[in-house]
Protein backbone atom coordinates (compact mmCIF):
# COMPACT_ATOMS: atom_id res chain seq x y z
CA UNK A 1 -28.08 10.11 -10.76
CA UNK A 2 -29.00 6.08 -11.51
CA UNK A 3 -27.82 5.00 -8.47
CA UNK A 4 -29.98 7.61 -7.09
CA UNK A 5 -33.09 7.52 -9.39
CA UNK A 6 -32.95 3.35 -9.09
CA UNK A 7 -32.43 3.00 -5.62
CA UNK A 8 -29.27 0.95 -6.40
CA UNK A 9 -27.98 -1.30 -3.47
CA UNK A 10 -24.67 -3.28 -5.05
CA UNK A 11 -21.77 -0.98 -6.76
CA UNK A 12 -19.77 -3.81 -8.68
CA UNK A 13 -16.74 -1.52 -10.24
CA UNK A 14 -12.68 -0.99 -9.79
CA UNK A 15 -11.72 0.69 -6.40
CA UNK A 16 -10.57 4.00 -8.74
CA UNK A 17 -14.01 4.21 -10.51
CA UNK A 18 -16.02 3.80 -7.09
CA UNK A 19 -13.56 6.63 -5.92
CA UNK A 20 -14.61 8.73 -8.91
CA UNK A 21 -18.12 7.87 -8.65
CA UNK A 22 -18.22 9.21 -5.19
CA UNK A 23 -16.17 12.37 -6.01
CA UNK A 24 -19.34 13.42 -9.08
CA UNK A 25 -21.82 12.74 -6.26
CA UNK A 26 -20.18 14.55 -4.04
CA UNK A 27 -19.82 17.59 -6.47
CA UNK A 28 -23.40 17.16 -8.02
CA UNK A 29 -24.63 17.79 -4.41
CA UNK A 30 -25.93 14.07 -3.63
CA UNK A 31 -25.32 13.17 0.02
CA UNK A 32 -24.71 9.26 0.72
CA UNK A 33 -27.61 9.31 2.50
CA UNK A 34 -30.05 10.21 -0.64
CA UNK A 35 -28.37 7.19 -1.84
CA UNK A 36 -29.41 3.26 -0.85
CA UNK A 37 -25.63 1.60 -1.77
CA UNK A 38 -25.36 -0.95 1.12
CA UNK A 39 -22.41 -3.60 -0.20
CA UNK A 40 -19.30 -2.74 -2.55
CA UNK A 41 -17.86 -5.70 -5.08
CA UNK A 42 -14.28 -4.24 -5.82
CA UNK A 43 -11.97 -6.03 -8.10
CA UNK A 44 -10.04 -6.01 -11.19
CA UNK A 45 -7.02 -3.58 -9.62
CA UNK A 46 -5.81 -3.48 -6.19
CA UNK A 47 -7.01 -1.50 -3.26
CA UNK A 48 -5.27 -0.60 -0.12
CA UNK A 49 -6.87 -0.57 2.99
CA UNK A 50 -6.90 3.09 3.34
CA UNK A 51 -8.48 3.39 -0.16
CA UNK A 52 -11.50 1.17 0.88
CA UNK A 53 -11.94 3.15 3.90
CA UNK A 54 -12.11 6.30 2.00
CA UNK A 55 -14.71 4.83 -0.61
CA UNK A 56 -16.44 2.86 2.18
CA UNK A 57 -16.95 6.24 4.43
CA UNK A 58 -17.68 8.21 0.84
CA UNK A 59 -20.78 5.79 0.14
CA UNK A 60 -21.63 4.45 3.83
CA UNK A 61 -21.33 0.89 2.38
CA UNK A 62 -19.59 -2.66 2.91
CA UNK A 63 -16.82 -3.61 0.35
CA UNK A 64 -15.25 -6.54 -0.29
CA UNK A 65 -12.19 -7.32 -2.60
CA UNK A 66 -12.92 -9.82 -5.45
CA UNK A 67 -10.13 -11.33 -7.39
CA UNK A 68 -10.10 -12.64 -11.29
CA UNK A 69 -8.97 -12.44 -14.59
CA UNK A 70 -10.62 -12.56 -18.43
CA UNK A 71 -8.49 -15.82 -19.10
CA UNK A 72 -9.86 -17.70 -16.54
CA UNK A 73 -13.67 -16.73 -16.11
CA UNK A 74 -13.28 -13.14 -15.04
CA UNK A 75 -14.63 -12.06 -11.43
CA UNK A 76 -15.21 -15.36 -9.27
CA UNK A 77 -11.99 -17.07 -9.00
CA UNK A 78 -11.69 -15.75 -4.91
CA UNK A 79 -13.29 -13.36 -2.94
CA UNK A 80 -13.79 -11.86 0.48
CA UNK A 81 -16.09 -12.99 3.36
CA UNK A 82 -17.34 -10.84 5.65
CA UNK A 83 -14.38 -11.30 8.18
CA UNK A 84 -11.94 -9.67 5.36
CA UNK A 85 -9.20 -11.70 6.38
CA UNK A 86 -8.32 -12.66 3.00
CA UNK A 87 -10.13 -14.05 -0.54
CA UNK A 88 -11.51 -17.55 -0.72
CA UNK A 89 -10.26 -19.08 -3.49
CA UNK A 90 -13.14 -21.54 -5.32
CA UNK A 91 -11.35 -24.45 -5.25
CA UNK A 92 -13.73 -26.66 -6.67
CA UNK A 93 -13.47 -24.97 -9.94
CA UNK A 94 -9.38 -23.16 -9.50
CA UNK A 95 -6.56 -25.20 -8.35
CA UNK A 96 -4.10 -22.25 -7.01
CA UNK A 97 0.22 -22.54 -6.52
CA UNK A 98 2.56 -19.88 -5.85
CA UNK A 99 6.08 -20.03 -7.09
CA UNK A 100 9.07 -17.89 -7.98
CA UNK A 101 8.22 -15.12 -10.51
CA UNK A 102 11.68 -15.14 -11.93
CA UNK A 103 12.58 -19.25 -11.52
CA UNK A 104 9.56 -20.48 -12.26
CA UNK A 105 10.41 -23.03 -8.72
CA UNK A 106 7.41 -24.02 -5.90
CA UNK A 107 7.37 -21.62 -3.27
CA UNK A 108 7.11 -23.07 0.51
CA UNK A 109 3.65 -22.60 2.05
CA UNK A 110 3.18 -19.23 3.35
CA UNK A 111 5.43 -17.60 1.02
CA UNK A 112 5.11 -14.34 -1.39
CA UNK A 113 5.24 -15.42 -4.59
CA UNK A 114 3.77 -15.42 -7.82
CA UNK A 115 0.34 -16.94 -8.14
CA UNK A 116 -0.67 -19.81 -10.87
CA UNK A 117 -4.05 -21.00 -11.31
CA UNK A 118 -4.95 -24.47 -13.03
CA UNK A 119 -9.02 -24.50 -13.73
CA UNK A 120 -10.52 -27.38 -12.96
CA UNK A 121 -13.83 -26.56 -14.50
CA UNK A 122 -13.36 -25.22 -17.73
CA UNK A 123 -14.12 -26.67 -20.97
CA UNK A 124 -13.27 -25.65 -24.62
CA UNK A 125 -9.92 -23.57 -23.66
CA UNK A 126 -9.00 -25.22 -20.34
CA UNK A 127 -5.49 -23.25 -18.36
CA UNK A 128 -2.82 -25.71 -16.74
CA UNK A 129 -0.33 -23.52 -14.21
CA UNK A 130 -1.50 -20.35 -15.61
CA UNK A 131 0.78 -17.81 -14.92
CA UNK A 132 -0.97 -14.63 -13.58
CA UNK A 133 2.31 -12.51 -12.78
CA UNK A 134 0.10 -11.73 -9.47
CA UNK A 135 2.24 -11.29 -6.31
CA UNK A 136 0.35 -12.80 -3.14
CA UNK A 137 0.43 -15.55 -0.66
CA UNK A 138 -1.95 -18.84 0.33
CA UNK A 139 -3.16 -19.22 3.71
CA UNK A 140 -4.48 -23.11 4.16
CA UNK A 141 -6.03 -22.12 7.98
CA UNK A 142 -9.36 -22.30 8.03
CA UNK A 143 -11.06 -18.93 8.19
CA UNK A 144 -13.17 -18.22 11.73
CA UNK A 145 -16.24 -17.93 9.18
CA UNK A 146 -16.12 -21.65 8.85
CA UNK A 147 -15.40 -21.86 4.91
CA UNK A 148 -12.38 -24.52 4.36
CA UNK A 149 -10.91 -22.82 1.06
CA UNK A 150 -7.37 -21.72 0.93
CA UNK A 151 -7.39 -17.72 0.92
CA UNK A 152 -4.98 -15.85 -0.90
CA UNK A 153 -4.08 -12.41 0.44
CA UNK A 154 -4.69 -9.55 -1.35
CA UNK A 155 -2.68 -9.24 -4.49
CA UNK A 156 0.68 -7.05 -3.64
CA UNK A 157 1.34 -6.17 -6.92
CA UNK A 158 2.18 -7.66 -10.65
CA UNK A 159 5.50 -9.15 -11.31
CA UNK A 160 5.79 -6.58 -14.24
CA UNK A 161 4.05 -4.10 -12.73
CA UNK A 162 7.08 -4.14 -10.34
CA UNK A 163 9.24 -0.72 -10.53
CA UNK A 164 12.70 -1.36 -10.17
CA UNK A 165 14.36 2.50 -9.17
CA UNK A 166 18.41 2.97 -8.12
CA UNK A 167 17.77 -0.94 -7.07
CA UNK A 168 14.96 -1.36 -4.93
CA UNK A 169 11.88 -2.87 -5.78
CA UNK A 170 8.99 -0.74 -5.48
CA UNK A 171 5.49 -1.55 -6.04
CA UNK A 172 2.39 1.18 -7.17
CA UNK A 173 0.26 -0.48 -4.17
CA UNK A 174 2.96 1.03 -1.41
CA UNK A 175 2.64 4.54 -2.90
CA UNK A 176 -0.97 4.13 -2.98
CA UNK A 177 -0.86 2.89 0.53
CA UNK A 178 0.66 6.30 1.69
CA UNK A 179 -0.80 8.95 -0.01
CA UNK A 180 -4.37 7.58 1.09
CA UNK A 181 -3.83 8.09 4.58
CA UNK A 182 -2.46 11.34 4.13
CA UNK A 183 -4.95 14.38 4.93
CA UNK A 184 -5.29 17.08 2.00
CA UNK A 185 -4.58 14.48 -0.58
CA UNK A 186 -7.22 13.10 -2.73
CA UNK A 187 -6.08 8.64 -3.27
CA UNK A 188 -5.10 9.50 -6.95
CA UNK A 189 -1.77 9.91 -8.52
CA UNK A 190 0.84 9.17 -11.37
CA UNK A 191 3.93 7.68 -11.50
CA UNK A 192 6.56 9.48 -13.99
CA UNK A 193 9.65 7.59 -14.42
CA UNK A 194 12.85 9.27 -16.33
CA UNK A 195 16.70 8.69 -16.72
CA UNK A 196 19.31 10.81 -16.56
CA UNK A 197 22.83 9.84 -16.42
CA UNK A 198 22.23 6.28 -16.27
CA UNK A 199 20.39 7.26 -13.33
CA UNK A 200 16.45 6.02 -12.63
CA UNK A 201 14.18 9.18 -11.16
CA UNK A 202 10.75 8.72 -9.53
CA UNK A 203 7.89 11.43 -9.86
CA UNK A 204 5.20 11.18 -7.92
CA UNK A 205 1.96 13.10 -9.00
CA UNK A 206 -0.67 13.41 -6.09
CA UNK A 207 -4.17 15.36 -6.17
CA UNK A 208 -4.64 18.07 -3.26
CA UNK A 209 -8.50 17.77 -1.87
CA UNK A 210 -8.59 21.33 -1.52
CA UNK A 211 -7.86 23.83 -3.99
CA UNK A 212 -7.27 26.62 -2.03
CA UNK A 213 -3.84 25.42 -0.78
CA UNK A 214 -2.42 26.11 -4.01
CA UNK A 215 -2.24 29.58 -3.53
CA UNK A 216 -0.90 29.26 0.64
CA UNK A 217 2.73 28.30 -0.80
CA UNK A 218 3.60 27.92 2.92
CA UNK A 219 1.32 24.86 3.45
CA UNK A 220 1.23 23.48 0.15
CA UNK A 221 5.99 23.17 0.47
CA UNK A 222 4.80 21.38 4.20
CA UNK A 223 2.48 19.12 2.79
CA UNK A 224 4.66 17.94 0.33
CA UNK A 225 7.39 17.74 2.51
CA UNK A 226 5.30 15.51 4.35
CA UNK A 227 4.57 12.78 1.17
CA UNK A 228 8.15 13.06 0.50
CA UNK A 229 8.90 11.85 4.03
CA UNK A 230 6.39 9.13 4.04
CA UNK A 231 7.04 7.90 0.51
CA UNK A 232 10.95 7.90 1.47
CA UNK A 233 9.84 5.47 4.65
CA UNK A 234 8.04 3.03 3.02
CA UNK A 235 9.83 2.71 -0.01
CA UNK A 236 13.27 3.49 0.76
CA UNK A 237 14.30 6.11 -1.81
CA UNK A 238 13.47 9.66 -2.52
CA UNK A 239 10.89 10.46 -4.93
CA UNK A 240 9.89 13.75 -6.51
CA UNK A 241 6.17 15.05 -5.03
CA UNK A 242 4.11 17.38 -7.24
CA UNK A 243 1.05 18.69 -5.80
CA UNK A 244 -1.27 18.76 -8.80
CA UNK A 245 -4.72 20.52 -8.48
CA UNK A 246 -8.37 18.76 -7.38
CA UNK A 247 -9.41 16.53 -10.19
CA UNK A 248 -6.26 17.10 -12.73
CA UNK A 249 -5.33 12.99 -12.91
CA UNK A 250 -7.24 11.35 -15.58
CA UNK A 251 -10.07 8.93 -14.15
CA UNK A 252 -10.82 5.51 -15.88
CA UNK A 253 -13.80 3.38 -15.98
CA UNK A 254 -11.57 0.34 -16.28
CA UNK A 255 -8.26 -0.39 -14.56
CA UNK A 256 -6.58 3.10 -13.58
CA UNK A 257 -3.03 3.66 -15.36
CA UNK A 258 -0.57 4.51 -12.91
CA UNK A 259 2.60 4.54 -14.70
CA UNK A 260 4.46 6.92 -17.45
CA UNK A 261 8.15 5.56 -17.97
CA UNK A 262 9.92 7.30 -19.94
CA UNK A 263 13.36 5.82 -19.29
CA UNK A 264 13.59 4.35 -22.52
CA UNK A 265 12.95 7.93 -24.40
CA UNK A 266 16.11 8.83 -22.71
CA UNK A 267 18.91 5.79 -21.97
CA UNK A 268 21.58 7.91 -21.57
């Protein structure tokens, strides 16, 4: 109701809490019309493209992804223009590298690699090669918008954020990736990880948008059959799918917690 009652025109939040916000108004009735939100300033986690679209179409707004972190200044270290073609990095006030995440060696220009910031700017607790454990890449072309700063793609994932299941590398933004392009499932979800046998398992917990397909068992097994599929594309292994009801997945008002391992309960 404040973005409502105050005519509110900027939504500054994590992609998951914009999601959620949209999801009350939606419930309370509020249209996106009745509401004036014109630009979004995401940041803090990482947002697919399919997960923007959904909150973008949800509100009727622009978004852009904003990158930074508490030990360096918070939000401002890089950011989006309007061409979304990746985040300027300030580089009057952040001196960016990438290198190996598990060497610690440069990476060539144009490689993935781990991102480390040196501030330029900062007094009192100033941060030389800062290791973020952010996986991305620098771009030195100019951008068609006519700023000159390097822009770093958006952030793949964290170096420890990093799954690694029957050994392959898989990263929460992939998963994310598919289920938000999937019709009939809402762009939240867990990721339960167990052992057994020495063996790694992946559950994936989704949200259906519509409750009613719980009880047509006929479409719900397709459905799923369909995120298993996907998921087993893009990732490269088979994951368990559970079809959890509308609004079941804990929201957060900070960064969303994606991940429940319980492989060290159970090492055997």
């Amino acid at each position: 109701m404040l973005l409502k009652d105050f005519g509110t025109t900027v939504l500054i939040s994590t992609p998951s809490y914009a999601m959620y916000i949209s999801e009350v108004a939606k419930s309370m009735g509020i249209s996106r019309e009745e509401l004036k939100l014109r630009i979004g300033l995401f940041g803090s986690e990482g947002c697919t493209d399919a997960l923007r679209d959904k909150i973008e179409q949800g509100f009727g707004l622009f978004s852009t992804d904003n990158y930074g972190m508490s030990e360096l200044m918070g939000p401002g270290v890089s950011g989006e223009c309007h061409l979304r073609c990746g985040l300027h990095v300030n580089e009057d006030h952040f001196l960016p590298e990438i290198i190996d995440p598990e060497t610690g060696e440069p990476r060539e220009r144009g490689e993935t690699g781990e991102l480390v910031v040196t501030t330029l700017t900062k007094e009192g607790i100033p941060l030389l090669r800062y290791r973020t454990k952010d996986l991305t890449r620098l771009n030195y072309e100019p951008c068609a918008c006519g700023r000159t700063f390097v822009r770093m793609d958006k952030v793949r994932g964290r170096s420890d954020d990093m799954l690694k299941i029957r050994g392959v590398n898989v990263f929460p933004s992939q998963i994310e990736s598919v289920i938000a392009a999937i019709n009939g499932i809402a762009p939240h979800y867990e990721l339960i990880l167990t052992r057994q046998n020495y063996t790694d398992y992946l559950e994936v917990r989704v949200e259906l948008t519509d409750a009613s397909l719980l009880e047509n068992y006929a479409a719900l097994d397709g459905l799923r059959q369909t995120v298993v599929a996907k998921l087993q594309t893009v990732l490269g292994i088979k994951a368990k799918v559970t079809l959890a009801a509308p609004a079941s997945i804990r929201r957060y008002e900070g960064k969303a917690k994606r991940i429940i391992d319980h492989r060290n309960e159970n090492p055997d």
